[in-house]
PDB file of N, CA and C in Angstrom:
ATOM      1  N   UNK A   1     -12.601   4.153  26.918  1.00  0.00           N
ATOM      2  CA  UNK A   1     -12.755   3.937  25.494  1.00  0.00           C
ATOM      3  C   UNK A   1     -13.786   2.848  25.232  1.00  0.00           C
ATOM      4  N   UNK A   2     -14.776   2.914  24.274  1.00  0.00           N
ATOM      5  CA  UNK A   2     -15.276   1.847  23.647  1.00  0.00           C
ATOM      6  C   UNK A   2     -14.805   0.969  23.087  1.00  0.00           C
ATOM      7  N   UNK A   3     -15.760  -0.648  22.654  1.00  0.00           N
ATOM      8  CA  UNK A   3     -15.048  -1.499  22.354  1.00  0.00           C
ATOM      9  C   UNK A   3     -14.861  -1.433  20.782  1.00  0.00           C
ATOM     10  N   UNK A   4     -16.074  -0.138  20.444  1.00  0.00           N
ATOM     11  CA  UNK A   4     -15.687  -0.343  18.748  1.00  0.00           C
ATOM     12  C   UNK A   4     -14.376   0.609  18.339  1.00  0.00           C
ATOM     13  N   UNK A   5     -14.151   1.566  19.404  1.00  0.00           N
ATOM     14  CA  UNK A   5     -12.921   1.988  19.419  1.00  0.00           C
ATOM     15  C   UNK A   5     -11.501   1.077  18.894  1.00  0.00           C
ATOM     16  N   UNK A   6     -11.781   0.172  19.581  1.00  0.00           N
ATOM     17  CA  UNK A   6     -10.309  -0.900  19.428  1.00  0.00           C
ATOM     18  C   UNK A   6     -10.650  -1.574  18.395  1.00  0.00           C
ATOM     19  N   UNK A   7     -11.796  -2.334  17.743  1.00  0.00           N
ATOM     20  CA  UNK A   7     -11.737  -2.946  17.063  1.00  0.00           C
ATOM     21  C   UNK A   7     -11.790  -1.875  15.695  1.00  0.00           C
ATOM     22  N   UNK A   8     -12.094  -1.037  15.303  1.00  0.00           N
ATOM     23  CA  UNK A   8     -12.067   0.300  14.264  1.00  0.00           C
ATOM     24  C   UNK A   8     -10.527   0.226  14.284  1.00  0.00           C
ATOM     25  N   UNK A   9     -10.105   0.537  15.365  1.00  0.00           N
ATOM     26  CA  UNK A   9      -8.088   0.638  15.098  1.00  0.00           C
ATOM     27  C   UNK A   9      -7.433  -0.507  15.416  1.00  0.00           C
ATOM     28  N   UNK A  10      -7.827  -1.835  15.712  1.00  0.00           N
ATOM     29  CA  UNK A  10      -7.057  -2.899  15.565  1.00  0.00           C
ATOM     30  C   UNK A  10      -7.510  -3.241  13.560  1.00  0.00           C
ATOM     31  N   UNK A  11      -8.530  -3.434  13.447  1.00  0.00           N
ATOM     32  CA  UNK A  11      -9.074  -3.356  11.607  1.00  0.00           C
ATOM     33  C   UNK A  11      -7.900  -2.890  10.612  1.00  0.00           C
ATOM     34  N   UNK A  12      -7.670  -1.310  11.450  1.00  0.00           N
ATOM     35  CA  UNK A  12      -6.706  -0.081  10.205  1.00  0.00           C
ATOM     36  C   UNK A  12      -5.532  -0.934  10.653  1.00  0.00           C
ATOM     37  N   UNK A  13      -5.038  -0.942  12.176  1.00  0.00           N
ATOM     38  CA  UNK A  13      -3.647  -1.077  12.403  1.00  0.00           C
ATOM     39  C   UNK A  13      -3.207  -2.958  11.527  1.00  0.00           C
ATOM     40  N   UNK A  14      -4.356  -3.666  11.398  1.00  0.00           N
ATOM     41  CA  UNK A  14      -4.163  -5.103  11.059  1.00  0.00           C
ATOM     42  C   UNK A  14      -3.621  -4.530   9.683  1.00  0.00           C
ATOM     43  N   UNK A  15      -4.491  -3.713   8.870  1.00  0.00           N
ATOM     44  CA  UNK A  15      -4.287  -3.262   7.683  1.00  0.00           C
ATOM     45  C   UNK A  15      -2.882  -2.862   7.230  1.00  0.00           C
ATOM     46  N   UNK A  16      -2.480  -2.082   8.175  1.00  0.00           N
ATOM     47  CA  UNK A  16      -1.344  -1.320   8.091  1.00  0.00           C
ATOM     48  C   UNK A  16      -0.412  -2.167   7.904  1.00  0.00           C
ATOM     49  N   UNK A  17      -0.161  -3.218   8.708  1.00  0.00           N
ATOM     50  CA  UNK A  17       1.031  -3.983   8.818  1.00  0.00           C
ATOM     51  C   UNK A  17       1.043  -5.036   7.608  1.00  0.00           C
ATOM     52  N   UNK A  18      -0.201  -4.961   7.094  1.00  0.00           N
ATOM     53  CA  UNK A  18      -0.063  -5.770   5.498  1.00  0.00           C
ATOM     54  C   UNK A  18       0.877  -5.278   5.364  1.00  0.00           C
ATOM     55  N   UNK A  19       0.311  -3.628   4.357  1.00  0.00           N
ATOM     56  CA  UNK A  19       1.070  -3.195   3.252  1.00  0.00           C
ATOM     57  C   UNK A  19       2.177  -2.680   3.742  1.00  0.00           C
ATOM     58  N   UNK A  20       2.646  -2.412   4.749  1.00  0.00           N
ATOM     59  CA  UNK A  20       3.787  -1.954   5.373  1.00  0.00           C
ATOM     60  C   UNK A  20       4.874  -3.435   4.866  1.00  0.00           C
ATOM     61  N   UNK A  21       4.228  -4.901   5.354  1.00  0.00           N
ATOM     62  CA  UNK A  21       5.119  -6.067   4.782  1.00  0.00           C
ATOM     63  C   UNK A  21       5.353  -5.770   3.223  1.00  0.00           C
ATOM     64  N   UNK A  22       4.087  -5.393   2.421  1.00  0.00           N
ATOM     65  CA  UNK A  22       4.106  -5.566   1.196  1.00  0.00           C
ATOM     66  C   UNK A  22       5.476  -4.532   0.589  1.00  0.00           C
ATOM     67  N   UNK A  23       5.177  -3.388   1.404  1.00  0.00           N
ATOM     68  CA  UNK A  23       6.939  -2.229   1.451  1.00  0.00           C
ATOM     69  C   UNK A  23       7.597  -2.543   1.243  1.00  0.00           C
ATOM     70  N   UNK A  24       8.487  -3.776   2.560  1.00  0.00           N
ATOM     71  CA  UNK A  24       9.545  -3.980   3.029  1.00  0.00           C
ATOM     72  C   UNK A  24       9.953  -5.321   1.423  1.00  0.00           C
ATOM     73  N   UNK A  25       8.697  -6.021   1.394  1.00  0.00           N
ATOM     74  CA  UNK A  25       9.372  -7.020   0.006  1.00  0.00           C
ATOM     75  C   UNK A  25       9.416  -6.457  -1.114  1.00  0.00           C
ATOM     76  N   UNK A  26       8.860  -5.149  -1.293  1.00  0.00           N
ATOM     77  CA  UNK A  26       9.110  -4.665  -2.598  1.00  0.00           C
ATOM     78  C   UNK A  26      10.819  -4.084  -2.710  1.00  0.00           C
ATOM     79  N   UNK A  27      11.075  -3.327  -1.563  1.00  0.00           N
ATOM     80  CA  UNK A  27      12.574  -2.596  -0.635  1.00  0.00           C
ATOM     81  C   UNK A  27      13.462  -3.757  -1.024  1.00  0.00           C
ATOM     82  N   UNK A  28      12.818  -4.954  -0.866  1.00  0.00           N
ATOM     83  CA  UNK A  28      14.070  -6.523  -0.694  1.00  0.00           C
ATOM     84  C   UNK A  28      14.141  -7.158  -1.586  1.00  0.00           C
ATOM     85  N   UNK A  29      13.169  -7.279  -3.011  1.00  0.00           N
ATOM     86  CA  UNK A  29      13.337  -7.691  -3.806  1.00  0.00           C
ATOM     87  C   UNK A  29      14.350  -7.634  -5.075  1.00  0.00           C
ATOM     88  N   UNK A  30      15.051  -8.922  -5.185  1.00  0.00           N
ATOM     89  CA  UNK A  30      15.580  -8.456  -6.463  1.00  0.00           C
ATOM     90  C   UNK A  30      14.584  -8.474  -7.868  1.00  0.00           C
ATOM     91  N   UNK A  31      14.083  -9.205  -8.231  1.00  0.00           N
ATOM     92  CA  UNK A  31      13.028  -9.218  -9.020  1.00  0.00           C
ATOM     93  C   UNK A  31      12.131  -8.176  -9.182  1.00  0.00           C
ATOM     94  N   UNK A  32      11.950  -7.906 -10.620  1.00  0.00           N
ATOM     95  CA  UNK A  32      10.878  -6.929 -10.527  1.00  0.00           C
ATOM     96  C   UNK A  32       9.438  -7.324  -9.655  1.00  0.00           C
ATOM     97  N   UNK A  33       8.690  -6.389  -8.825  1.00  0.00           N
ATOM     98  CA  UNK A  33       7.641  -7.360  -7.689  1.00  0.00           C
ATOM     99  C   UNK A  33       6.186  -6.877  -8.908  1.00  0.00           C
ATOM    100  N   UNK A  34       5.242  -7.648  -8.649  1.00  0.00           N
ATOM    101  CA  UNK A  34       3.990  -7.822  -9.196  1.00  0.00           C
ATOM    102  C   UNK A  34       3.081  -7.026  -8.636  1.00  0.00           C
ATOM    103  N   UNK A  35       2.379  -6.448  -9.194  1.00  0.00           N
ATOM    104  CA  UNK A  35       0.818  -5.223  -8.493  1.00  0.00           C
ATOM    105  C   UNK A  35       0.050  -6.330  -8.464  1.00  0.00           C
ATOM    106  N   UNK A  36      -0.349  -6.957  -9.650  1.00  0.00           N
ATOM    107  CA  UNK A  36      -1.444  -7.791 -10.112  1.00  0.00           C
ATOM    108  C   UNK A  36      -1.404  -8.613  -9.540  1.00  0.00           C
ATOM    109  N   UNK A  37      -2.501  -9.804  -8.846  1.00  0.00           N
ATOM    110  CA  UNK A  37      -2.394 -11.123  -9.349  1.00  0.00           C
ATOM    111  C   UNK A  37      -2.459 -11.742 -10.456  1.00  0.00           C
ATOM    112  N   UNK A  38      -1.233 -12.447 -10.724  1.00  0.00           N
ATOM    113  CA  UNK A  38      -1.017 -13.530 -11.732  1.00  0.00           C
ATOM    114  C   UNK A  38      -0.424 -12.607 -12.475  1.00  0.00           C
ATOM    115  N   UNK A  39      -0.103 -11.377 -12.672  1.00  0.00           N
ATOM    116  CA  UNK A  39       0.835 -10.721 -13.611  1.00  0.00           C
ATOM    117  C   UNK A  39       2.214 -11.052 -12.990  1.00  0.00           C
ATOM    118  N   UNK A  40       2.985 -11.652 -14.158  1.00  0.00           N
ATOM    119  CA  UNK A  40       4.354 -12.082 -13.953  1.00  0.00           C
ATOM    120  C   UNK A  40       5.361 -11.422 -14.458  1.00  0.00           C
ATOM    121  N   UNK A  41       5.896  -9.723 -14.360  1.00  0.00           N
ATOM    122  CA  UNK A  41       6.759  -8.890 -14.921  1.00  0.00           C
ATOM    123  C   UNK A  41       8.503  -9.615 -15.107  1.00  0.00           C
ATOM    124  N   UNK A  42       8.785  -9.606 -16.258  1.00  0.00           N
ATOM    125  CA  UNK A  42       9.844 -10.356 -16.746  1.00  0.00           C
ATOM    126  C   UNK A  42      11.046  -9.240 -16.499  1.00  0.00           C
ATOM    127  N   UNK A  43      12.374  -9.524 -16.021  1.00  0.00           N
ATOM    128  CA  UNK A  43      13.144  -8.635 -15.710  1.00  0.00           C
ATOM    129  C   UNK A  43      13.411  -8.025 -16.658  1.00  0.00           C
ATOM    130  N   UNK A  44      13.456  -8.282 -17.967  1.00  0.00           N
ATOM    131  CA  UNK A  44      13.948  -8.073 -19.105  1.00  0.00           C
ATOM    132  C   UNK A  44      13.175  -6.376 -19.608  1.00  0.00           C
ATOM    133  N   UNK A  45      11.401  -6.501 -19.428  1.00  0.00           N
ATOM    134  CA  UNK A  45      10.746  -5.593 -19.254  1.00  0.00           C
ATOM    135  C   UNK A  45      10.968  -4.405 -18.481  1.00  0.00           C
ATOM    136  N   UNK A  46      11.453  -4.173 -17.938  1.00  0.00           N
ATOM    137  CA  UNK A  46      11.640  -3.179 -16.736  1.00  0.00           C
ATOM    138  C   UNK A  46      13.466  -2.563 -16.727  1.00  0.00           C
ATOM    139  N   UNK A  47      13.378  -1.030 -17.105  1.00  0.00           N
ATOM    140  CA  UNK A  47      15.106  -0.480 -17.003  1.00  0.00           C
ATOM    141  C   UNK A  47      15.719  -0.497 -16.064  1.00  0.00           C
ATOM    142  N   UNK A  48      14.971  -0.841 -14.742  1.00  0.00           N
ATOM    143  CA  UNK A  48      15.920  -0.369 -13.561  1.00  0.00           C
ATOM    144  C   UNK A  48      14.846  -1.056 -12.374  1.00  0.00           C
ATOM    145  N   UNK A  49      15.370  -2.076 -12.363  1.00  0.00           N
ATOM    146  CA  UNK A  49      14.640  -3.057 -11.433  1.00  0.00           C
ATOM    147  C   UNK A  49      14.566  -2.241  -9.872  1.00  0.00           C
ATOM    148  N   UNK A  50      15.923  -1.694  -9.388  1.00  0.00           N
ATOM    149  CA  UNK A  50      16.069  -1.635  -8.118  1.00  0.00           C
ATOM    150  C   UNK A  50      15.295  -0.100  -8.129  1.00  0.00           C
ATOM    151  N   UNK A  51      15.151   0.748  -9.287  1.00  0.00           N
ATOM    152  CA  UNK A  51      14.428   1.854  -8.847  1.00  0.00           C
ATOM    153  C   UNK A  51      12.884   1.486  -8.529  1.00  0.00           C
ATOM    154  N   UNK A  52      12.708   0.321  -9.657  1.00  0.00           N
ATOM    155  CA  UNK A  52      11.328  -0.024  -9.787  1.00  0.00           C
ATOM    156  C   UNK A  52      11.087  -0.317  -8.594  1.00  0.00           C
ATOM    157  N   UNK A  53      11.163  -1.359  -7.982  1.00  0.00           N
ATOM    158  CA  UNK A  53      10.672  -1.538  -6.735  1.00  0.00           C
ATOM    159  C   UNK A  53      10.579  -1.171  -5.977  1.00  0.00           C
ATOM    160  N   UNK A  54      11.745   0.293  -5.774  1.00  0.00           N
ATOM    161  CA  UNK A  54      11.968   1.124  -4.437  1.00  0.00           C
ATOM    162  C   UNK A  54      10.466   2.063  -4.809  1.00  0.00           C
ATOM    163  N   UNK A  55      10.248   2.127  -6.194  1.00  0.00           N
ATOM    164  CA  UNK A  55       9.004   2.991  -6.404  1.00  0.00           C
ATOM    165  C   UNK A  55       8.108   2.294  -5.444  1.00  0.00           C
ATOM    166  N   UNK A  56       7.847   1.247  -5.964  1.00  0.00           N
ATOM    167  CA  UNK A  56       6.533   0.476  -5.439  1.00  0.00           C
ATOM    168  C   UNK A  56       6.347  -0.106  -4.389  1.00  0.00           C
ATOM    169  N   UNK A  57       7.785  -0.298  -3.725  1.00  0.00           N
ATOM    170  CA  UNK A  57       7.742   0.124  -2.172  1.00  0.00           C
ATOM    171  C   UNK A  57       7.225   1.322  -1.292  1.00  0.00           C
ATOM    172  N   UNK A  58       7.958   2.655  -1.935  1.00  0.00           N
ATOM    173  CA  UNK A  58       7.184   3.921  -1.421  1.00  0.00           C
ATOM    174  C   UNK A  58       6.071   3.959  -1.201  1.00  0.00           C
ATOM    175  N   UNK A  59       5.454   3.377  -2.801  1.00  0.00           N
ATOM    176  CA  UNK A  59       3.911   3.337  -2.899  1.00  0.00           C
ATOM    177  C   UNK A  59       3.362   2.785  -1.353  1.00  0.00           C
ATOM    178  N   UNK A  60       3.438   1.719  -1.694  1.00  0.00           N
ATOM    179  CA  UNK A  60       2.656   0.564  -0.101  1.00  0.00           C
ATOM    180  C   UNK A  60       3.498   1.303   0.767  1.00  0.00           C
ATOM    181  N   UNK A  61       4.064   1.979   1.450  1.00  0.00           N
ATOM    182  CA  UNK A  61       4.548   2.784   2.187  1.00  0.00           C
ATOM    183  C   UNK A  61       3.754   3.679   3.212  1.00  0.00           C
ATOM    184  N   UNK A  62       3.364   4.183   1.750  1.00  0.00           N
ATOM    185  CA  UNK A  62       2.468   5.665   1.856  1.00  0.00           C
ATOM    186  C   UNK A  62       1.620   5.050   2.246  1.00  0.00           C
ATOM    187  N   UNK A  63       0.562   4.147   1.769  1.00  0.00           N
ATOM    188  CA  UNK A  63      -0.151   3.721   1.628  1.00  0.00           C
ATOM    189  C   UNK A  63      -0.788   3.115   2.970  1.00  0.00           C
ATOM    190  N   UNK A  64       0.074   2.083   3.417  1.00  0.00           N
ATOM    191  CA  UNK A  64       0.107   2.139   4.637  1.00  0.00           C
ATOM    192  C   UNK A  64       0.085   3.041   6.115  1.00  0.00           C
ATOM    193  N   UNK A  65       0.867   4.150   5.653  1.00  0.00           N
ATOM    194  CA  UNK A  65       0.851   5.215   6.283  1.00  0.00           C
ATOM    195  C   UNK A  65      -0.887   5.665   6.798  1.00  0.00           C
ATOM    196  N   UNK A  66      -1.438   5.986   5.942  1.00  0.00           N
ATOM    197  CA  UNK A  66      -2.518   6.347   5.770  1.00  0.00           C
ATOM    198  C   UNK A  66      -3.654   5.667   6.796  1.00  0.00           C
ATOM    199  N   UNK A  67      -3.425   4.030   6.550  1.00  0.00           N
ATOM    200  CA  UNK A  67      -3.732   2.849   7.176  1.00  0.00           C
ATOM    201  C   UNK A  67      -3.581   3.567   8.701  1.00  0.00           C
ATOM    202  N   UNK A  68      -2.330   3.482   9.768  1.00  0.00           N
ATOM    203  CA  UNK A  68      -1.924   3.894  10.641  1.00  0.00           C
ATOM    204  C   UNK A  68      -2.632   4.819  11.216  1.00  0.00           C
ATOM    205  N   UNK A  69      -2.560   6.247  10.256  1.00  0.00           N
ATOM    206  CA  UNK A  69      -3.450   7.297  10.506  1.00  0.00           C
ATOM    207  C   UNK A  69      -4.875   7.004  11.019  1.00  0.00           C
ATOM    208  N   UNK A  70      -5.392   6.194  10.234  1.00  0.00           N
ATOM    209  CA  UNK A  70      -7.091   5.697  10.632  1.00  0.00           C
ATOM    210  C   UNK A  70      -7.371   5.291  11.912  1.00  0.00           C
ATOM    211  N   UNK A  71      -5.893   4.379  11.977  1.00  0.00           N
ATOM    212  CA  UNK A  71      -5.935   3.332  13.256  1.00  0.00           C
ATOM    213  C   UNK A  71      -5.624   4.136  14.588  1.00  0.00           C
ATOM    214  N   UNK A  72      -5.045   5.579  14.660  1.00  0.00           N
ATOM    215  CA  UNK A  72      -4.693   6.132  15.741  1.00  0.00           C
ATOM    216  C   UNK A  72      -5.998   7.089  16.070  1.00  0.00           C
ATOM    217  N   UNK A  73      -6.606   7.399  14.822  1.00  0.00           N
ATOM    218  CA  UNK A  73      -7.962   7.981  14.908  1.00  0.00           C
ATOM    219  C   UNK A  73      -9.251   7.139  15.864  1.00  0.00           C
ATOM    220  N   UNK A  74      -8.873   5.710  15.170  1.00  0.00           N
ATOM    221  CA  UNK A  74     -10.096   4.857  15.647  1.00  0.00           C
ATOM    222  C   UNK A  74      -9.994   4.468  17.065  1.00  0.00           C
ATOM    223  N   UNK A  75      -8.974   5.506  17.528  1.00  0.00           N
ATOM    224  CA  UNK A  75      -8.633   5.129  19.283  1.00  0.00           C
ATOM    225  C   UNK A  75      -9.365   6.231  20.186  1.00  0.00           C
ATOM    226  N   UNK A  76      -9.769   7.448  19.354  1.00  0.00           N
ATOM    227  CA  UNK A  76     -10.729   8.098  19.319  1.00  0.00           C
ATOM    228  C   UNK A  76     -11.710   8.576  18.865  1.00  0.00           C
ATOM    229  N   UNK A  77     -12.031   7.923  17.954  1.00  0.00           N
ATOM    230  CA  UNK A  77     -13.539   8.074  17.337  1.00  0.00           C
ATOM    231  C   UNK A  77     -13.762   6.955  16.427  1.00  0.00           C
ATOM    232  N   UNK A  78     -14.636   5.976  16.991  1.00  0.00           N
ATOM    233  CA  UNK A  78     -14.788   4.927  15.432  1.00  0.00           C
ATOM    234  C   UNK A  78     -15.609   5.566  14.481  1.00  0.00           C
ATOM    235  N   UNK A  79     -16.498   6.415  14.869  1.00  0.00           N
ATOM    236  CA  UNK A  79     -17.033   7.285  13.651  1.00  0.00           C
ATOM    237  C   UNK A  79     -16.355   7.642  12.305  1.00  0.00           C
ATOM    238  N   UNK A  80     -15.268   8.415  13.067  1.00  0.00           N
ATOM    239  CA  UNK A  80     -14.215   9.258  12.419  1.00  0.00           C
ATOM    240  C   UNK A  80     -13.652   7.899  11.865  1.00  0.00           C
ATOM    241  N   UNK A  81     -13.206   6.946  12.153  1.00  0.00           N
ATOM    242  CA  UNK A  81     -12.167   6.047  11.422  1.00  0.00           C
ATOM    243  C   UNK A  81     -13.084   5.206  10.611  1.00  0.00           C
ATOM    244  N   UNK A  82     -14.099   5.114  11.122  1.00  0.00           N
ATOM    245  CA  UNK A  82     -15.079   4.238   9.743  1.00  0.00           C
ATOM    246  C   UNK A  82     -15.148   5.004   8.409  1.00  0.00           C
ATOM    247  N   UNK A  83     -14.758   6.506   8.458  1.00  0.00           N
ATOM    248  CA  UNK A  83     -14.857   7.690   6.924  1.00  0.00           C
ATOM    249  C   UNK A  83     -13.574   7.209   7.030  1.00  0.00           C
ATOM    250  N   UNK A  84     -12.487   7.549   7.418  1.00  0.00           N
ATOM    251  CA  UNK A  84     -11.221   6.857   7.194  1.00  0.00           C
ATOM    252  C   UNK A  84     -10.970   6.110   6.319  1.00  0.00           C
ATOM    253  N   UNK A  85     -11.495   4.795   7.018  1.00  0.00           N
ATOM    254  CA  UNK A  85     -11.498   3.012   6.227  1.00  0.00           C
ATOM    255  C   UNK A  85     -11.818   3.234   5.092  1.00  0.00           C
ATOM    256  N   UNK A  86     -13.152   4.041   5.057  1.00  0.00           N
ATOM    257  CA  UNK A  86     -13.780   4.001   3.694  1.00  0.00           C
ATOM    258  C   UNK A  86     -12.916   4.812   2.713  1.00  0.00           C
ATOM    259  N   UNK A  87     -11.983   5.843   2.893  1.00  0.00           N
ATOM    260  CA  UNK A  87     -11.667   6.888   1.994  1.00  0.00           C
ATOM    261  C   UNK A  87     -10.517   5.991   1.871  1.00  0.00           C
ATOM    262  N   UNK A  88      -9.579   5.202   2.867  1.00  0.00           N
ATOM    263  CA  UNK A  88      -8.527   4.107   2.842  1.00  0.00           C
ATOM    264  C   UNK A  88      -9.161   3.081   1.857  1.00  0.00           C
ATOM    265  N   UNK A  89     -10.067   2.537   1.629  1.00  0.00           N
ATOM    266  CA  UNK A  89     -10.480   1.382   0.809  1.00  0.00           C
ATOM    267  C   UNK A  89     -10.842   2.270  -0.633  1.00  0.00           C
ATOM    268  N   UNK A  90     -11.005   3.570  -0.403  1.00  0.00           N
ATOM    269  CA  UNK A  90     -10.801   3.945  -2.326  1.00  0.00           C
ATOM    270  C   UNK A  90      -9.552   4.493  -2.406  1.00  0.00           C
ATOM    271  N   UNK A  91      -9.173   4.575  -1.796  1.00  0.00           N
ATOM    272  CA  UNK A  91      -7.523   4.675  -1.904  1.00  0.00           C
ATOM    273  C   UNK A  91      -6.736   3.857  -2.934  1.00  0.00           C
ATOM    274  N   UNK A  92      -7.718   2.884  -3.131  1.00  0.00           N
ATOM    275  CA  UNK A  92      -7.082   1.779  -4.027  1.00  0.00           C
ATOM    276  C   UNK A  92      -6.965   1.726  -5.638  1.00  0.00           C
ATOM    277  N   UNK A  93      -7.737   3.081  -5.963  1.00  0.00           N
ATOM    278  CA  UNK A  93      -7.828   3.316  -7.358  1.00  0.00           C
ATOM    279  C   UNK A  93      -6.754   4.512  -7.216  1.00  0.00           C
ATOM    280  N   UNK A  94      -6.400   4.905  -6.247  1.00  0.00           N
ATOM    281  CA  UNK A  94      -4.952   5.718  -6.459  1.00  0.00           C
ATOM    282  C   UNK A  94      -4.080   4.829  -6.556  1.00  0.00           C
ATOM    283  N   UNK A  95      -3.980   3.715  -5.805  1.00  0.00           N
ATOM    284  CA  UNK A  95      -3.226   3.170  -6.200  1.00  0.00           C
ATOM    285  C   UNK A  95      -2.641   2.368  -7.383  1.00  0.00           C
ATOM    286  N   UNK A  96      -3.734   2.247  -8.159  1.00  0.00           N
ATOM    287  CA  UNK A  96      -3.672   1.443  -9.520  1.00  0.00           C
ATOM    288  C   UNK A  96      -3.374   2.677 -10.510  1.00  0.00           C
ATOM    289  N   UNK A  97      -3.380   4.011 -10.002  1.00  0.00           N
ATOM    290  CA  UNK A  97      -2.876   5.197 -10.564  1.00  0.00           C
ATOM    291  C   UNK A  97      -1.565   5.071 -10.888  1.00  0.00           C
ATOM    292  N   UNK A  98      -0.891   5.258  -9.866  1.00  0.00           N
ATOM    293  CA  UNK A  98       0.327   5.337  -8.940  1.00  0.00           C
ATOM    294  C   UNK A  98       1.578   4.122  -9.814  1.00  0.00           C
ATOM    295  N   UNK A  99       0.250   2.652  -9.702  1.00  0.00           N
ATOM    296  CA  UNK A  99       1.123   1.701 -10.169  1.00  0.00           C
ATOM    297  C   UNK A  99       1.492   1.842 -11.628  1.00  0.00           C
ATOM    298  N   UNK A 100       0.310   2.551 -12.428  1.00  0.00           N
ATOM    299  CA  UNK A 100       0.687   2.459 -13.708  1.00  0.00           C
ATOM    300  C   UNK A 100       1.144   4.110 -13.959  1.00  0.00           C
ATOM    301  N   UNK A 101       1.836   4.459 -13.136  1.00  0.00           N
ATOM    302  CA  UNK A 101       3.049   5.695 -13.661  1.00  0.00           C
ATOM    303  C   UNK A 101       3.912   5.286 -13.059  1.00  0.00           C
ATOM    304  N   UNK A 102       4.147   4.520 -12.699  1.00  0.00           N
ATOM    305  CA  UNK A 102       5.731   3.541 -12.126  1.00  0.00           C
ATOM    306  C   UNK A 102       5.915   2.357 -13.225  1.00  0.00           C
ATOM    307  N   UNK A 103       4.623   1.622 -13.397  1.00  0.00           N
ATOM    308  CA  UNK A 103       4.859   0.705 -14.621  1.00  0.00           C
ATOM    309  C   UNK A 103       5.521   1.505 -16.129  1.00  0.00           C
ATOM    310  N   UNK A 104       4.868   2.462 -16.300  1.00  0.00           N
ATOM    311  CA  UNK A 104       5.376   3.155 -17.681  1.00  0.00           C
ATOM    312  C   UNK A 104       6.481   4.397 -17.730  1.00  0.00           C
ATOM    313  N   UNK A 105       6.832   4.581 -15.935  1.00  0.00           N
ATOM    314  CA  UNK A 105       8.295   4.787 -16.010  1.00  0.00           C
ATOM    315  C   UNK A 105       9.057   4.003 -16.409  1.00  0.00           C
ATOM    316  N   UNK A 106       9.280   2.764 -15.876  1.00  0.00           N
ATOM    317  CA  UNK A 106      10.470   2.221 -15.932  1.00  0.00           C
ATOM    318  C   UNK A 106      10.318   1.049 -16.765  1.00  0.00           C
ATOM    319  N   UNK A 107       9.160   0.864 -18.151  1.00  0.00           N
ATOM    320  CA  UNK A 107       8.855  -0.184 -18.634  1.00  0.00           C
ATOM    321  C   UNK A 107       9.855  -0.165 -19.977  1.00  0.00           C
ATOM    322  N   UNK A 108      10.531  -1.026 -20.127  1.00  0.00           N
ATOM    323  CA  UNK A 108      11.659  -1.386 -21.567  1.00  0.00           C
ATOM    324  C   UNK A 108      10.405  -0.904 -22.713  1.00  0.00           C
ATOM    325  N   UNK A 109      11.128   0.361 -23.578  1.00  0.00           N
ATOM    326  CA  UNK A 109       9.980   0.828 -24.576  1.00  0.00           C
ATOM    327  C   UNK A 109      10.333  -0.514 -26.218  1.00  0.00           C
TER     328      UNK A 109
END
């Protein structure tokens, strides 16, 4: 294997284990958890805290998932995992999708 091999899937796999943490505190939180920086969601806002978060856990879940995928790729092709990264790094406007049909599920009307 090459060395950009490992570093292409150590990159995704570093990645992965973010949002995979970011999962597990959304899974553990009692508090409604934050997308934004500096957005501070008030419990009061939100009908169902524990669904909410299990949403937005899934989310970074998946999300992560994806991450993983790149990283097992980039053990054979950094080519292939550099389109990866890149389609993983716009991934992120799904995610601001994602967040705001979970925000306006469960937002106190």
């Amino acid at each position: 294997m090459k060395p950009e091999n490992f570093i292409a899937s150590g990159a995704a796999l570093f990645c992965m284990l973010v949002f995979e943490a970011i999962a597990l505190w959304c899974f553990l939180s009692k508090k409604p958890v934050n997308f934004w920086t500096g957005d501070k969601i008030s419990e009061s806002s939100i009908s169902n805290i524990k669904k909410y978060n299990h949403a937005n856990g899934t989310m970074w879940l998946l999300y992560g998932l994806f991450w993983l995928i790149s990283s097992i790729i980039g053990l054979y092709s950094a080519e292939i995992a550099g389109i990866c990264l890149a389609i993983c790094c716009a991934g992120v406007l799904l995610l601001i999708m994602t967040y705001s049909k979970i925000r306006n599920k469960y937002q106190v009307e």
